[in-house]
N, C-alpha and C. Protein backbone atom coordinates (compact mmCIF):
# COMPACT_ATOMS: atom_id res chain seq x y z
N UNK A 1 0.85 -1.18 0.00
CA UNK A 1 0.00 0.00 0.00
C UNK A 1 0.89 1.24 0.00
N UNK A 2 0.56 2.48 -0.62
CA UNK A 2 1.39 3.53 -0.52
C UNK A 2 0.34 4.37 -0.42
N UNK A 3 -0.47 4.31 0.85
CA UNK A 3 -1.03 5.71 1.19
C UNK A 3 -0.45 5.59 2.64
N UNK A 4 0.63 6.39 2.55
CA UNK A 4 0.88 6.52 4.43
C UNK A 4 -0.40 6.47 5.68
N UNK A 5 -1.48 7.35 5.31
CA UNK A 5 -2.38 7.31 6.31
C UNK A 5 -2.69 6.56 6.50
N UNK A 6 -3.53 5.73 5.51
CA UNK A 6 -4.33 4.71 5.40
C UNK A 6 -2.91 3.47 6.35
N UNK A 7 -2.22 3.82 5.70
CA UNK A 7 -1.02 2.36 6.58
C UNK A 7 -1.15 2.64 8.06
N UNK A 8 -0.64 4.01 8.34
CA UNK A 8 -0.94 4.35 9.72
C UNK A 8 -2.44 4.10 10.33
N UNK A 9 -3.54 4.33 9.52
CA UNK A 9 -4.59 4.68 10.19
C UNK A 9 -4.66 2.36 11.03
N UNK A 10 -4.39 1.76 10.26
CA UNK A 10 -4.38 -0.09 10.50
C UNK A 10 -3.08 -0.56 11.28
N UNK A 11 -2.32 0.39 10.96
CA UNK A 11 -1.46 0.25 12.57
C UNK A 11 -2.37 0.23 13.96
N UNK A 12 -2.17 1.48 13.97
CA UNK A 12 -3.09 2.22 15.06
C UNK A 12 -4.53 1.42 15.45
N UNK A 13 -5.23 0.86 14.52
CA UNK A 13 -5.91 0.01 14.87
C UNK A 13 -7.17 0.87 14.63
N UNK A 14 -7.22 1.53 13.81
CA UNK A 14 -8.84 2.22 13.32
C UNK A 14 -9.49 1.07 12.42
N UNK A 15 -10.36 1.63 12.33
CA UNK A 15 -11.03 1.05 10.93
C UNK A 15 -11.17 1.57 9.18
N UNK A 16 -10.43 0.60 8.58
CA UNK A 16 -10.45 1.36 7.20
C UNK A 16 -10.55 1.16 6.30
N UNK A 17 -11.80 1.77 5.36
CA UNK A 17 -12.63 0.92 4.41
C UNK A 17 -12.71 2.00 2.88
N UNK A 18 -12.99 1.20 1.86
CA UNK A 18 -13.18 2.03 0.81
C UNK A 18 -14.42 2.12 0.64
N UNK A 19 -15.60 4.06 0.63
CA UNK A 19 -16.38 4.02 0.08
C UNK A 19 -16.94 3.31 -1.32
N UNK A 20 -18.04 3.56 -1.56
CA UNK A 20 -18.76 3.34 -2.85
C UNK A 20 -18.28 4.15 -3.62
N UNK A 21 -17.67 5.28 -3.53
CA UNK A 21 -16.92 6.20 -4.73
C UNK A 21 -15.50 5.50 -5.10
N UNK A 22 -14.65 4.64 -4.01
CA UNK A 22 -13.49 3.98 -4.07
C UNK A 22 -12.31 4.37 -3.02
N UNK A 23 -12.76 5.98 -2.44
CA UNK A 23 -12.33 6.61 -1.80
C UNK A 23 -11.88 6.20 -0.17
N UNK A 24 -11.44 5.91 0.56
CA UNK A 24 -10.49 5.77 1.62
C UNK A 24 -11.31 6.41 2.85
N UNK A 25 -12.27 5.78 3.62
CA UNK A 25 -12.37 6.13 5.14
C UNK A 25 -11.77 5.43 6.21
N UNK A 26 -11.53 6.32 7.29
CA UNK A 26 -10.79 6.13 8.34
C UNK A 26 -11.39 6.47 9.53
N UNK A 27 -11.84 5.75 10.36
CA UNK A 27 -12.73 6.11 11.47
C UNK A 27 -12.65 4.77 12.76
N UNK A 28 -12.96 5.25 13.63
CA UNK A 28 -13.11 4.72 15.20
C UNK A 28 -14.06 4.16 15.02
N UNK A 29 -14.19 3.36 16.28
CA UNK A 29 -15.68 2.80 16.49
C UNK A 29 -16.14 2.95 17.62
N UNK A 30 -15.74 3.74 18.34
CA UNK A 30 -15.84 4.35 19.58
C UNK A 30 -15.48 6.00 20.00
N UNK A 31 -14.98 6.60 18.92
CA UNK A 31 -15.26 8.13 18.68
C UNK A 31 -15.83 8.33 17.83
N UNK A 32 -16.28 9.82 17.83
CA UNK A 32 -17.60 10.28 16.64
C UNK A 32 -17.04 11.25 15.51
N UNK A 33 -15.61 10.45 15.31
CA UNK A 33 -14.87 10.94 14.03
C UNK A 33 -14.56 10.27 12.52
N UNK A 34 -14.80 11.19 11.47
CA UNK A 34 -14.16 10.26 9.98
C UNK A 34 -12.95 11.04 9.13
N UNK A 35 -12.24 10.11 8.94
CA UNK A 35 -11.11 10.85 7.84
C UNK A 35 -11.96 10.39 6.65
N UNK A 36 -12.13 11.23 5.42
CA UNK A 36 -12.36 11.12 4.25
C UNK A 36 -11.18 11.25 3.12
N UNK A 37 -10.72 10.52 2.50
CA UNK A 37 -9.98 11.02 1.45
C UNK A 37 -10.88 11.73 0.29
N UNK A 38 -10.30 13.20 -0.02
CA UNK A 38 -10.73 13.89 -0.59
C UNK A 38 -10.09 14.12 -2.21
N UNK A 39 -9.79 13.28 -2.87
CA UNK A 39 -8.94 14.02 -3.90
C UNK A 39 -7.38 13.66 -3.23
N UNK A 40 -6.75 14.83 -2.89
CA UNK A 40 -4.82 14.75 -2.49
C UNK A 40 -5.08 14.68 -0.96
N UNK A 41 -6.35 15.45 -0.58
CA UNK A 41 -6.72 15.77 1.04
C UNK A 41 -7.60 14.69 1.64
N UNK A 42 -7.64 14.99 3.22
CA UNK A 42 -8.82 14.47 4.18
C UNK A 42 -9.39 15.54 4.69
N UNK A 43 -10.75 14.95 4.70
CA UNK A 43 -11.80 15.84 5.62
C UNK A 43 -11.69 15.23 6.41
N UNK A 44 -11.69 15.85 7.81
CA UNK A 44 -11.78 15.70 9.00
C UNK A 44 -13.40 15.92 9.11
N UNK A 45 -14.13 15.07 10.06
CA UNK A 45 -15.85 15.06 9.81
C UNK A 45 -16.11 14.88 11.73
N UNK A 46 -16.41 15.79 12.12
CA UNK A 46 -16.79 15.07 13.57
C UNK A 46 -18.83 15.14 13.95
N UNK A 47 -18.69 13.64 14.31
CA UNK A 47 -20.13 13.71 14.12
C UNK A 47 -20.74 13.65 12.99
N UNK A 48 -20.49 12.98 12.14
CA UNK A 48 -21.04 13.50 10.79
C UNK A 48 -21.18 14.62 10.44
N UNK A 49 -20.41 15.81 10.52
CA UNK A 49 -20.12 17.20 9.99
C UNK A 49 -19.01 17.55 9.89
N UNK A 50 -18.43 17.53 8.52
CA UNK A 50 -17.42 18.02 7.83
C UNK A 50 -16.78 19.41 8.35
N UNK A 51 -15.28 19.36 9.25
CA UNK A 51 -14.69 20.60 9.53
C UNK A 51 -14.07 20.88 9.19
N UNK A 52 -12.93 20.09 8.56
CA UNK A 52 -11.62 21.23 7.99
C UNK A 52 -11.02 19.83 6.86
N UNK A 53 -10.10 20.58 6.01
CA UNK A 53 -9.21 19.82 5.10
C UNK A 53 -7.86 19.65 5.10
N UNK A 54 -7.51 18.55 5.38
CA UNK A 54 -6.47 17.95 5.85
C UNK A 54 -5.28 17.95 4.82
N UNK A 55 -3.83 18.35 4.49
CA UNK A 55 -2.96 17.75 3.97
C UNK A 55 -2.16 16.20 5.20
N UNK A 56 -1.41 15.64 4.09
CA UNK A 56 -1.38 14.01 4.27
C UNK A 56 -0.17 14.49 5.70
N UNK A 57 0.33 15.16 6.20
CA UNK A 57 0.87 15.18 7.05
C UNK A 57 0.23 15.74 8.42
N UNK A 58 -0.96 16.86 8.05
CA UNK A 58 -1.46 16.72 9.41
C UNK A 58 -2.30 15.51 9.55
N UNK A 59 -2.99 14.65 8.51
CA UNK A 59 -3.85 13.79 8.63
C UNK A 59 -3.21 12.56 9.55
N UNK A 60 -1.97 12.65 9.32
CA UNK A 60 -1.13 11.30 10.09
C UNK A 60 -0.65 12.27 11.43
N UNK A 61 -0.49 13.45 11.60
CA UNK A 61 -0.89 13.91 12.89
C UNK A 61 -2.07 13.68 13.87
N UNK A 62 -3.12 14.41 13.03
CA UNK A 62 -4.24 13.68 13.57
C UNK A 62 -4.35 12.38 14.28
N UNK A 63 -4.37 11.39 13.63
CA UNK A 63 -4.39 9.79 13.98
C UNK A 63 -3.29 9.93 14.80
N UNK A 64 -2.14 10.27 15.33
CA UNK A 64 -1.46 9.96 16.22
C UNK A 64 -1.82 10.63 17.78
């Protein structure tokens, strides 16, 4: 695999699945958060509401 996050996010022990678009989510199952791959970016989504757009280095911040 060569999406760093996505590698990090299955380290770490999230859950991480490809939408129906093909696209890359990353989410808990016990917090009320989603990484979306957006294109080059992630949306950060808390609660099901989209807050900010992630480049691939804060996104692997994030998760840590």
């Amino acid at each position: 695999m060569d999406n760093k996050v996505v590698e990090l996010g299955e380290i770490l022990g999230f859950t991480c699945q490809k939408n129906m678009a093909g696209k890359w989510l990353i989410f808990s199952l016990t917090e009320n958060w989603q990484l979306t791959e957006v294109e080059e970016k992630w949306e950060l989504s808390i609660k099901e509401t989209p807050q900010i757009n992630l480049n691939e280095i804060d996104a692997i911040a994030f998760l840590k």
